[in-house]
Protein backbone atom coordinates (compact mmCIF):
# COMPACT_ATOMS: atom_id res chain seq x y z
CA UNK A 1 31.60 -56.13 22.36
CA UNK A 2 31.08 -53.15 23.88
CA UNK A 3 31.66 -49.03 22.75
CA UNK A 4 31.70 -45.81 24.50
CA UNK A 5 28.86 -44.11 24.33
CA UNK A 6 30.98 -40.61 24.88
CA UNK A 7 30.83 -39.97 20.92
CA UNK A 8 27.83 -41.74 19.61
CA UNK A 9 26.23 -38.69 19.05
CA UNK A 10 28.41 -37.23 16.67
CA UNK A 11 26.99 -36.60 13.77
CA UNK A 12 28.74 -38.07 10.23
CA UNK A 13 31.49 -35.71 9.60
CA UNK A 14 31.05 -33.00 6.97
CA UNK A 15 32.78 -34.25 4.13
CA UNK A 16 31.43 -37.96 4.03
CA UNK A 17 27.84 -36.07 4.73
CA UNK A 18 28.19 -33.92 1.58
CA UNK A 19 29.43 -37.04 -0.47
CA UNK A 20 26.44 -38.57 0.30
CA UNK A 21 24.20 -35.61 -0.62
CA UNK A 22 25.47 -34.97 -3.90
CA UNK A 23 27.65 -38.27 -5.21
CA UNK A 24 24.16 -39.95 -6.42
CA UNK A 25 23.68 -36.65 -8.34
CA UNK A 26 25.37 -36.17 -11.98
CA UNK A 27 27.24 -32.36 -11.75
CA UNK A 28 25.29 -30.07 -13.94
CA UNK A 29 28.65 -28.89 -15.56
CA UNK A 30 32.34 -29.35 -15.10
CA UNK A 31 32.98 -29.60 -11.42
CA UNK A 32 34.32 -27.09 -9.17
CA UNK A 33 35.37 -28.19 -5.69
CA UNK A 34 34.90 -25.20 -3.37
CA UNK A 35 34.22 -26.81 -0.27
CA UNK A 36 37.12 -27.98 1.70
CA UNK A 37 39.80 -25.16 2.76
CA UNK A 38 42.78 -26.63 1.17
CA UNK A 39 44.88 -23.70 0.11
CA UNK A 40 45.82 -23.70 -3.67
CA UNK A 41 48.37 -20.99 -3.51
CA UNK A 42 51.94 -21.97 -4.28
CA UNK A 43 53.90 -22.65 -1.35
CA UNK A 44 57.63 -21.52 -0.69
CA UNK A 45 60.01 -23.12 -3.72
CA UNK A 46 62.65 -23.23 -1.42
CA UNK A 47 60.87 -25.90 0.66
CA UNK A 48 62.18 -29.02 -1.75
CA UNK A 49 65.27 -27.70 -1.62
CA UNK A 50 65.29 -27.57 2.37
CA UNK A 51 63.79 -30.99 2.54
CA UNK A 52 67.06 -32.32 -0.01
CA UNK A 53 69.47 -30.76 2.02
CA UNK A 54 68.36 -32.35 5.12
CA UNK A 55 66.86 -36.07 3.69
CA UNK A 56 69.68 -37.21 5.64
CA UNK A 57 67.65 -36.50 9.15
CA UNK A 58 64.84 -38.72 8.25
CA UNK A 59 66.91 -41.15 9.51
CA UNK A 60 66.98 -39.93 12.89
CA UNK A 61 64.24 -39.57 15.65
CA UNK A 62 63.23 -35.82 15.90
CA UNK A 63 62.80 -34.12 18.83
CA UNK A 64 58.98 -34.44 20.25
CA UNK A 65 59.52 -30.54 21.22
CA UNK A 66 60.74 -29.56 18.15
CA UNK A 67 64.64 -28.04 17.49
CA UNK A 68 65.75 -24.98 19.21
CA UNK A 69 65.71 -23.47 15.74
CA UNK A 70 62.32 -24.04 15.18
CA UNK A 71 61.41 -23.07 18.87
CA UNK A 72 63.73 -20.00 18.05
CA UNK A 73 61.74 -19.07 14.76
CA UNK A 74 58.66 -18.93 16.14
CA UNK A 75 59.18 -16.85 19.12
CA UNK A 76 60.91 -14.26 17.25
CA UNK A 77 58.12 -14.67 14.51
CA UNK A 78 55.21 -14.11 17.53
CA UNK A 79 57.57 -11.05 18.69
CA UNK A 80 57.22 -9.54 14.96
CA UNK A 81 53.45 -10.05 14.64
CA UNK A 82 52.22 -9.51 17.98
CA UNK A 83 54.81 -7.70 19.60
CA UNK A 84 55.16 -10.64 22.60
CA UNK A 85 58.00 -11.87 23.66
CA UNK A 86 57.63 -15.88 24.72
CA UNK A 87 60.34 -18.00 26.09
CA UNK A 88 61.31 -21.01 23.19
CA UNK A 89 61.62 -23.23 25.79
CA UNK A 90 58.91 -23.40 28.29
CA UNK A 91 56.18 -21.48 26.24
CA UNK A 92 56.21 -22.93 23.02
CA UNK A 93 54.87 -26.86 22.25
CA UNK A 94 55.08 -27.82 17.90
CA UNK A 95 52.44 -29.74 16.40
CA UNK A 96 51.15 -32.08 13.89
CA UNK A 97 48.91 -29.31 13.08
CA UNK A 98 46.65 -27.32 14.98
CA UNK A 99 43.94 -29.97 14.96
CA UNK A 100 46.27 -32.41 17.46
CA UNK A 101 46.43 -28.92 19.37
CA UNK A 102 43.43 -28.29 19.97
CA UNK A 103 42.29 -31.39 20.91
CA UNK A 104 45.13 -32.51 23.02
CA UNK A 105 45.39 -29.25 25.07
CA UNK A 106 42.20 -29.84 26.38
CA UNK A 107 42.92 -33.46 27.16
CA UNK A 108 45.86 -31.89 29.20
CA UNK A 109 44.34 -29.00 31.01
CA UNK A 110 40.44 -29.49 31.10
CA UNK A 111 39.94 -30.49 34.58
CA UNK A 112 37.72 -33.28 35.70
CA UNK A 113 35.51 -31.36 37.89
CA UNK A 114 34.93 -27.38 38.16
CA UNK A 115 33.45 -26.24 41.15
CA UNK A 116 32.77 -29.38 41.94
CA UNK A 117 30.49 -29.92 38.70
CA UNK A 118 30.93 -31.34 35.56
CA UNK A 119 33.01 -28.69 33.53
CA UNK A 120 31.59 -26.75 30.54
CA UNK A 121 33.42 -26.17 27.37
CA UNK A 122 31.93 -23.41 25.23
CA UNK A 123 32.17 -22.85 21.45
CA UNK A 124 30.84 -21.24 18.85
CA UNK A 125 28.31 -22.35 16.44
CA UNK A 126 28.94 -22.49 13.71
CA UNK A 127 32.93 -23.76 14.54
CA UNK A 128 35.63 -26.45 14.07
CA UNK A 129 34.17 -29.90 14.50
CA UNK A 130 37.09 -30.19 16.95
CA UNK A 131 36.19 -28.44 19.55
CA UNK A 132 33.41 -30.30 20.14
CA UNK A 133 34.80 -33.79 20.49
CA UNK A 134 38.03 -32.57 22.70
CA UNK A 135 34.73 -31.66 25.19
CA UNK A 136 33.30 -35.20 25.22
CA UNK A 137 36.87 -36.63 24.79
CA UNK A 138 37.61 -34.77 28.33
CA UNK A 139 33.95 -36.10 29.81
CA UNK A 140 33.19 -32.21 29.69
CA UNK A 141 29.41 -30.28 28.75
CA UNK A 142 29.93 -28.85 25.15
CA UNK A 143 27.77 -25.54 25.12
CA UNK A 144 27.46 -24.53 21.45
CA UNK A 145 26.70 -20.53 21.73
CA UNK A 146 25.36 -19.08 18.53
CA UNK A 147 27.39 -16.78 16.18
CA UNK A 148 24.84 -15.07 13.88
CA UNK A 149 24.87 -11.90 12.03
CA UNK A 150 22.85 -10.62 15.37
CA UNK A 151 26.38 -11.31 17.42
CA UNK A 152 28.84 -9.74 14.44
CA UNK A 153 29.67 -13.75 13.79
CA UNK A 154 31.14 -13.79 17.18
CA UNK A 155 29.57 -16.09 20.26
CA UNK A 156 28.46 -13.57 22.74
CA UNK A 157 29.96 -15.70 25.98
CA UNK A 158 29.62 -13.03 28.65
CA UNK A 159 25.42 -13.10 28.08
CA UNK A 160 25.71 -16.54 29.27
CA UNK A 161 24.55 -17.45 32.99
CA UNK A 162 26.76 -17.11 35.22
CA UNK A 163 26.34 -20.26 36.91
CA UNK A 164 27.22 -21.40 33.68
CA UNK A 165 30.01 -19.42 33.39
CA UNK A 166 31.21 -20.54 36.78
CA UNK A 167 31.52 -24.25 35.59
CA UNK A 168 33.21 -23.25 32.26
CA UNK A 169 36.72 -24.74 31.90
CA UNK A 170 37.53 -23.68 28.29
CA UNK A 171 36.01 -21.54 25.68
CA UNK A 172 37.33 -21.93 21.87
CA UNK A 173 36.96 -18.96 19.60
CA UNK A 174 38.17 -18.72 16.28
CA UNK A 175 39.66 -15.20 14.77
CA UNK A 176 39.41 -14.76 11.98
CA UNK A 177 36.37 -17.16 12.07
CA UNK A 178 35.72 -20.22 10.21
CA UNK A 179 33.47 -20.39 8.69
CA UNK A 180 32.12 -16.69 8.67
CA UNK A 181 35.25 -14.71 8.59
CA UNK A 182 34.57 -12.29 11.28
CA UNK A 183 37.51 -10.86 12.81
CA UNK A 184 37.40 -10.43 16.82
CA UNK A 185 38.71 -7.25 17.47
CA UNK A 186 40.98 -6.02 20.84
CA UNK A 187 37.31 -4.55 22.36
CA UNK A 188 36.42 -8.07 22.59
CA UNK A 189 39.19 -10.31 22.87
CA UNK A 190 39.67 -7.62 25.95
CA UNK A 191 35.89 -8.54 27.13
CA UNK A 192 36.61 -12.14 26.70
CA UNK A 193 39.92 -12.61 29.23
CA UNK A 194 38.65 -10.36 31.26
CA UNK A 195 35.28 -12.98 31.85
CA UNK A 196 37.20 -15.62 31.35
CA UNK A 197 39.57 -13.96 35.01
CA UNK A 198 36.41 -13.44 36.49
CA UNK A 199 35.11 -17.28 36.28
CA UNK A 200 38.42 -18.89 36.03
CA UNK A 201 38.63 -20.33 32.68
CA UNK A 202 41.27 -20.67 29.79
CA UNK A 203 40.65 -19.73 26.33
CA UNK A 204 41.65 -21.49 23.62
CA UNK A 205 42.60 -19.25 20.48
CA UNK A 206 42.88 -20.42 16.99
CA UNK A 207 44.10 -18.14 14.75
CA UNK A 208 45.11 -20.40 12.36
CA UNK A 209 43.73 -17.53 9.74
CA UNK A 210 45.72 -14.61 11.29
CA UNK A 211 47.78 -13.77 7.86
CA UNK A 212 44.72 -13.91 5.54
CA UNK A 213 42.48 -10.75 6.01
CA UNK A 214 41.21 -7.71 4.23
CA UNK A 215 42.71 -4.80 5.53
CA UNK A 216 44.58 -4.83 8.73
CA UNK A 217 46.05 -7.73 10.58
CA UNK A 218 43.94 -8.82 13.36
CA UNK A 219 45.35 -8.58 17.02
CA UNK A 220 45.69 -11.77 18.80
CA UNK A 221 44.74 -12.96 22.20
CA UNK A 222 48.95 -13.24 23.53
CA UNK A 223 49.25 -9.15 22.53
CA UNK A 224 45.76 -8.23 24.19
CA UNK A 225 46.30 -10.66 27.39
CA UNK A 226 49.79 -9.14 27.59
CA UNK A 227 48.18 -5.35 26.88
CA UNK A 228 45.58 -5.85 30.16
CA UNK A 229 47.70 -7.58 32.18
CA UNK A 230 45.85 -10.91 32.19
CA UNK A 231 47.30 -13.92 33.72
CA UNK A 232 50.21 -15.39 31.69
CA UNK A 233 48.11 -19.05 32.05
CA UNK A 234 44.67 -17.73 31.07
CA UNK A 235 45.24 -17.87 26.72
CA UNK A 236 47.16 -20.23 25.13
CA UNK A 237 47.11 -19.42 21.07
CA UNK A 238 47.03 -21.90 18.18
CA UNK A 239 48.87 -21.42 14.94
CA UNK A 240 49.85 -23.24 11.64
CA UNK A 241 51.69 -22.76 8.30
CA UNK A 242 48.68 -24.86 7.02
CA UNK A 243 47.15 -21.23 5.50
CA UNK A 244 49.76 -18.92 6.36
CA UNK A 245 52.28 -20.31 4.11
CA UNK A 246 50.28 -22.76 1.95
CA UNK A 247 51.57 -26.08 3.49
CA UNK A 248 48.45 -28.53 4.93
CA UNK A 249 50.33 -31.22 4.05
CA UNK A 250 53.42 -30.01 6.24
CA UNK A 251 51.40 -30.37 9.11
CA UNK A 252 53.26 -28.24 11.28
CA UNK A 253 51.94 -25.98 13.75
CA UNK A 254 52.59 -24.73 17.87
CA UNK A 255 50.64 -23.50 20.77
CA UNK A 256 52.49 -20.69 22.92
CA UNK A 257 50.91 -19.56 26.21
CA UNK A 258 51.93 -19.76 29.71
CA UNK A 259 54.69 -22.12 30.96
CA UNK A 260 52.88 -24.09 33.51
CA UNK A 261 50.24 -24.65 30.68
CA UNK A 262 52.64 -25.28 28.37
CA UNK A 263 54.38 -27.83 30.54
CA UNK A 264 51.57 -30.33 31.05
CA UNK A 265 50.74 -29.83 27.04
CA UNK A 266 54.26 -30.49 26.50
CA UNK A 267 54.45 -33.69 29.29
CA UNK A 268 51.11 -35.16 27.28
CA UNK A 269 52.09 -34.57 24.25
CA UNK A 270 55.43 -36.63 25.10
CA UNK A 271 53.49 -39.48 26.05
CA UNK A 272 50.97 -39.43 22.74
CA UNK A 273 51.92 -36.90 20.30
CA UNK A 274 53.49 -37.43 17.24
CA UNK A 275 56.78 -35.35 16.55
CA UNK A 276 57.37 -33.18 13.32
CA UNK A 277 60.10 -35.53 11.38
CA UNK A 278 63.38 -33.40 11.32
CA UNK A 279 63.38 -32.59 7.63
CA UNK A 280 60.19 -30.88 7.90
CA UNK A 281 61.15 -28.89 10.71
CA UNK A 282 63.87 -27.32 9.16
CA UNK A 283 61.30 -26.26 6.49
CA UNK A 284 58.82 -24.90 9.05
CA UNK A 285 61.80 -23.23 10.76
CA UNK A 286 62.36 -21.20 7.13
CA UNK A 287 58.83 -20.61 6.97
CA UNK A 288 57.92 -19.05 10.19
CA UNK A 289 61.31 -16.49 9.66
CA UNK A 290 60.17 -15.07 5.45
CA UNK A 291 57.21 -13.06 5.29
CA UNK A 292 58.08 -12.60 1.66
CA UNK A 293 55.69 -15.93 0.47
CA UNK A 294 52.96 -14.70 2.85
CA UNK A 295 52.81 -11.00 1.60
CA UNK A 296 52.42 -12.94 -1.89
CA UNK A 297 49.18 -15.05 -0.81
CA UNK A 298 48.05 -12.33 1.21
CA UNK A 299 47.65 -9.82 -1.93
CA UNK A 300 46.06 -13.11 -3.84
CA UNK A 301 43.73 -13.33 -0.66
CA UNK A 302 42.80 -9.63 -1.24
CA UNK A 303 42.08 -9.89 -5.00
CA UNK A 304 39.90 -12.69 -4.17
CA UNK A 305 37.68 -10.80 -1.32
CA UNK A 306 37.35 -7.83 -4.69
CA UNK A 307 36.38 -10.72 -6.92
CA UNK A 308 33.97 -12.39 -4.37
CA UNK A 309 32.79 -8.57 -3.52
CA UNK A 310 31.87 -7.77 -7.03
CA UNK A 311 30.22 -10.92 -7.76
CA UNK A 312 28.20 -11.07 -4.92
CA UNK A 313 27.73 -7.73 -3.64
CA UNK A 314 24.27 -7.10 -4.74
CA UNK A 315 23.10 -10.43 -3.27
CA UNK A 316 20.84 -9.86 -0.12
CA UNK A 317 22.33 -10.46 2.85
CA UNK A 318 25.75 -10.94 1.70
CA UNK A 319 28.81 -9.96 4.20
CA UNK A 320 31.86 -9.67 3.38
CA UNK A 321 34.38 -11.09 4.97
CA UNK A 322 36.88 -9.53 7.40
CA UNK A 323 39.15 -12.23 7.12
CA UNK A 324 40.14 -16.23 6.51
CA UNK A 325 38.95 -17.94 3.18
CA UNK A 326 35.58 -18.59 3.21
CA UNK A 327 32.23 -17.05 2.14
CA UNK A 328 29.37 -17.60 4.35
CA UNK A 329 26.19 -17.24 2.20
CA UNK A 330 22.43 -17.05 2.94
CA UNK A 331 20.07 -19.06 1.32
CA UNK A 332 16.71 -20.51 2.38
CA UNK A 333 18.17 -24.32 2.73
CA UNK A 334 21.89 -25.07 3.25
CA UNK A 335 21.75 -28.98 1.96
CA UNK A 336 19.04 -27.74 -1.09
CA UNK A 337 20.96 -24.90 -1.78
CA UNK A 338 23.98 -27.39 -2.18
CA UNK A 339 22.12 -29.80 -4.05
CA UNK A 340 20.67 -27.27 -6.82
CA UNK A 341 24.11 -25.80 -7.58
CA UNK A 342 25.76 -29.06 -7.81
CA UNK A 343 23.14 -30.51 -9.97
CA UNK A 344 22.62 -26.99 -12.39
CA UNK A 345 26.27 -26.21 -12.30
CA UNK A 346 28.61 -28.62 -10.77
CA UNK A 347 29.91 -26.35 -8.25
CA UNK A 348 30.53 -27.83 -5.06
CA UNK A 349 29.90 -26.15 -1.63
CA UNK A 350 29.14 -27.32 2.03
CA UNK A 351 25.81 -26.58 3.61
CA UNK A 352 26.28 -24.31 6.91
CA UNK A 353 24.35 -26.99 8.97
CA UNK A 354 27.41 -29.48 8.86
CA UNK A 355 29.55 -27.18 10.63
CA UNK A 356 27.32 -26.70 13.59
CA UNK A 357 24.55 -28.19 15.80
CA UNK A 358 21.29 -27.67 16.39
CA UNK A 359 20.19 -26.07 20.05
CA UNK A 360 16.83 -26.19 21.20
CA UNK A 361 15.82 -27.23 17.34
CA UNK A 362 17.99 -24.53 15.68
CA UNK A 363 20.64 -25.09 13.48
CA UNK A 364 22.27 -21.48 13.31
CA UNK A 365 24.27 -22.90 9.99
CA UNK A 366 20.87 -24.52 8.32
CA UNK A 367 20.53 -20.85 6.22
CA UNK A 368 23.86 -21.10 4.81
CA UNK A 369 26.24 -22.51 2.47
CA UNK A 370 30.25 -22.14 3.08
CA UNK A 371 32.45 -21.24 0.17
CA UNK A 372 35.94 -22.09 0.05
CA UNK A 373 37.68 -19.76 -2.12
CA UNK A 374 41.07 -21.15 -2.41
CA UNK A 375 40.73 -21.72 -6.35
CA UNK A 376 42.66 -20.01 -9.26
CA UNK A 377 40.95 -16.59 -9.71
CA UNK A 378 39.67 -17.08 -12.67
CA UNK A 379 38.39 -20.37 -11.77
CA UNK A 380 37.25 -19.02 -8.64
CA UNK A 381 35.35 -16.13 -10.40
CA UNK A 382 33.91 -18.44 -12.96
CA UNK A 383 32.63 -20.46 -10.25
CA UNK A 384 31.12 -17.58 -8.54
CA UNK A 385 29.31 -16.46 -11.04
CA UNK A 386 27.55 -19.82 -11.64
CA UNK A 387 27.15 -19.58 -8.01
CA UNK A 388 25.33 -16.77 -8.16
CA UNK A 389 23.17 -17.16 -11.16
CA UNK A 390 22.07 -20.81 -9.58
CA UNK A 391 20.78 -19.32 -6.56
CA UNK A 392 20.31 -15.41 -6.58
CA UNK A 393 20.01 -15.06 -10.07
């Protein structure tokens, strides 16, 4: 029996990897879970009462595009927040979460050659473990482009060769970023369409923590490729009510961007995607029209970043962050640093290095732990402070 050999270098994914770091290990005190990003705030309670009213549509097959309603909602909610206008029909594609998107849209519009050479997906490391197996899915070069504190937290694509640049199909960037929480600003999502016009490539934007920041909401690629005058085809923009409205296990999310894009996402998507059952799209067509629930989490989110920032502001090196969930903290070791805490406290965190890859023999995560702070507050602050004592104190 034979295997492909397209993924056999994938490393073990994060969570099994950290399960067998620390599972052998007794907690050092009552356990705190702050690893995964699973938000804890209380969704919508209307959403029961949507999902009652409409039980009776489980019985039917649900649209693979998703209703007009829901198609409706979120153009009028991306006309709100981003002042674009797109077209519900030909410009909008639902998903089972923005993981299916992200992968699947590059199945669907990665080319097999660029230039006549193999094409280059870039991403930035740290990032989303997806990104990097849509590349090899696709038969495609994953180039893993460092976002340190040196480049804000931000991959710094246009320093890249630009015979590089020339073979590049794709380039993910996440904003606000996971796991560092930098926010790209319109400076540089401007920068970044305008390279990506210049060698012909499509960027991939997931913005999947767009409602959860510090101070102002962060522009999106649609509003800054609509603001320059890019090419309608050259963004395409992920988004979920995963964190905006508390619902992971809704699993509903969409990718807008230019029709022609749209269409072969849409025409794939037919063929292997799994559609939203109708129930749950009437609750993800409430959620994307109230911003009442999000203004909620959002000023939880806020009271968190004070928490984190008075707990940890002394520590050296600490940043904090401009946006999304998670703390992204400096130690010495990421997996030691992991292991002491768990063992002294029994607070649970991830070590940086599972969330990115080493490049030339450097792991730009390896001096880091991530932080997920989606706990109570008080939970979260008591697990801070053990944090802190464990490893800066």
């Amino acid at each position: 029996m034979t295997f492909p050999e397209r993924f056999s270098n994938l490393p073990e994914y994060a969570f099994p990897r950290l399960r067998r770091l620390l599972d052998d290990h007794a907690p050092g005190g009552a356990p705190l879970h702050m690893t995964i990003g699973e938000p804890q705030h209380a969704f919508p309670d209307w959403v029961t009462e949507v999902i009652a009213t409409h039980a009776a549509e489980f019985g039917k097959y649900p649209p693979n595009e998703g209703t007009p309603e829901l198609l409706g909602a979120i153009s009028d909610w991306l006309a709100r927040r981003y002042g674009v206008r797109v077209d519900p029909a030909t410009q909008i594609s639902t998903l089972n979460g923005t993981r299916e998107g992200l992968f699947n849209a590059a199945l669907a519009l990665c080319p097999e050659q660029k230039r006549g050479q193999r094409p280059a997906i870039l991403t930035p490391n740290p990032f989303y473990q997806v990104y990097a197996v849509a590349a090899l899915a696709v038969g495609a070069e994953p180039v893993y482009v460092p976002a340190t504190a040196e480049t804000g937290f931000l991959p710094d694509y246009a320093a890249l060769p630009g015979e590089l640049l020339d073979r590049v199909a794709i380039a993910y960037l996440c904003s606000p970023a996971n796991p560092q929480g930098a926010v790209a600003d319109r400076d540089y999502w401007a920068d970044l369409i305008r390279l990506a016009e210049k060698h012909d490539f499509r960027i991939f934007a997931d913005e999947c923590y767009s409602e959860i920041y510090r101070d102002s909401p962060p522009p999106g690629a649609l509003e800054v490729a609509r603001e320059i005058g890019a090419d309608p085809e050259r963004v395409l923009v992920f988004h979920s009510l995963s964190k905006r409205s508390n619902l992971p296990g809704l699993r509903s999310g969409f990718c807008a961007g230019g029709a022609e894009s749209l269409g072969h996402v849409k025409r794939l998507r037919s063929y292997a995607g799994a559609p939203l059952p109708l129930p749950l799209q009437r609750v993800a067509e409430r959620a994307w029209a109230d911003e009442a629930h999000v203004a909620e989490s959002l000023a939880q989110y806020r009271r968190k970043y004070a928490i984190a920032d008075e707990i940890l502001g002394t520590v050296p090196g600490y940043r904090p962050p401009q946006g999304g969930f998670f703390l992204w903290l400096p130690v010495a070791d990421g997996e030691a640093a992991a292991l002491k805490l768990w063992r002294g406290t029994g607070v649970r965190v991830l070590p940086g290095a599972y969330l990115s890859r080493a490049v030339n023999g450097e792991n730009p995560g390896a001096g880091y732990v991530r932080v997920a702070m989606v706990a109570p507050e008080q939970e979260m602050r008591h697990g801070l402070m053990r944090l802190r004592d464990c490893l800066y104190g």
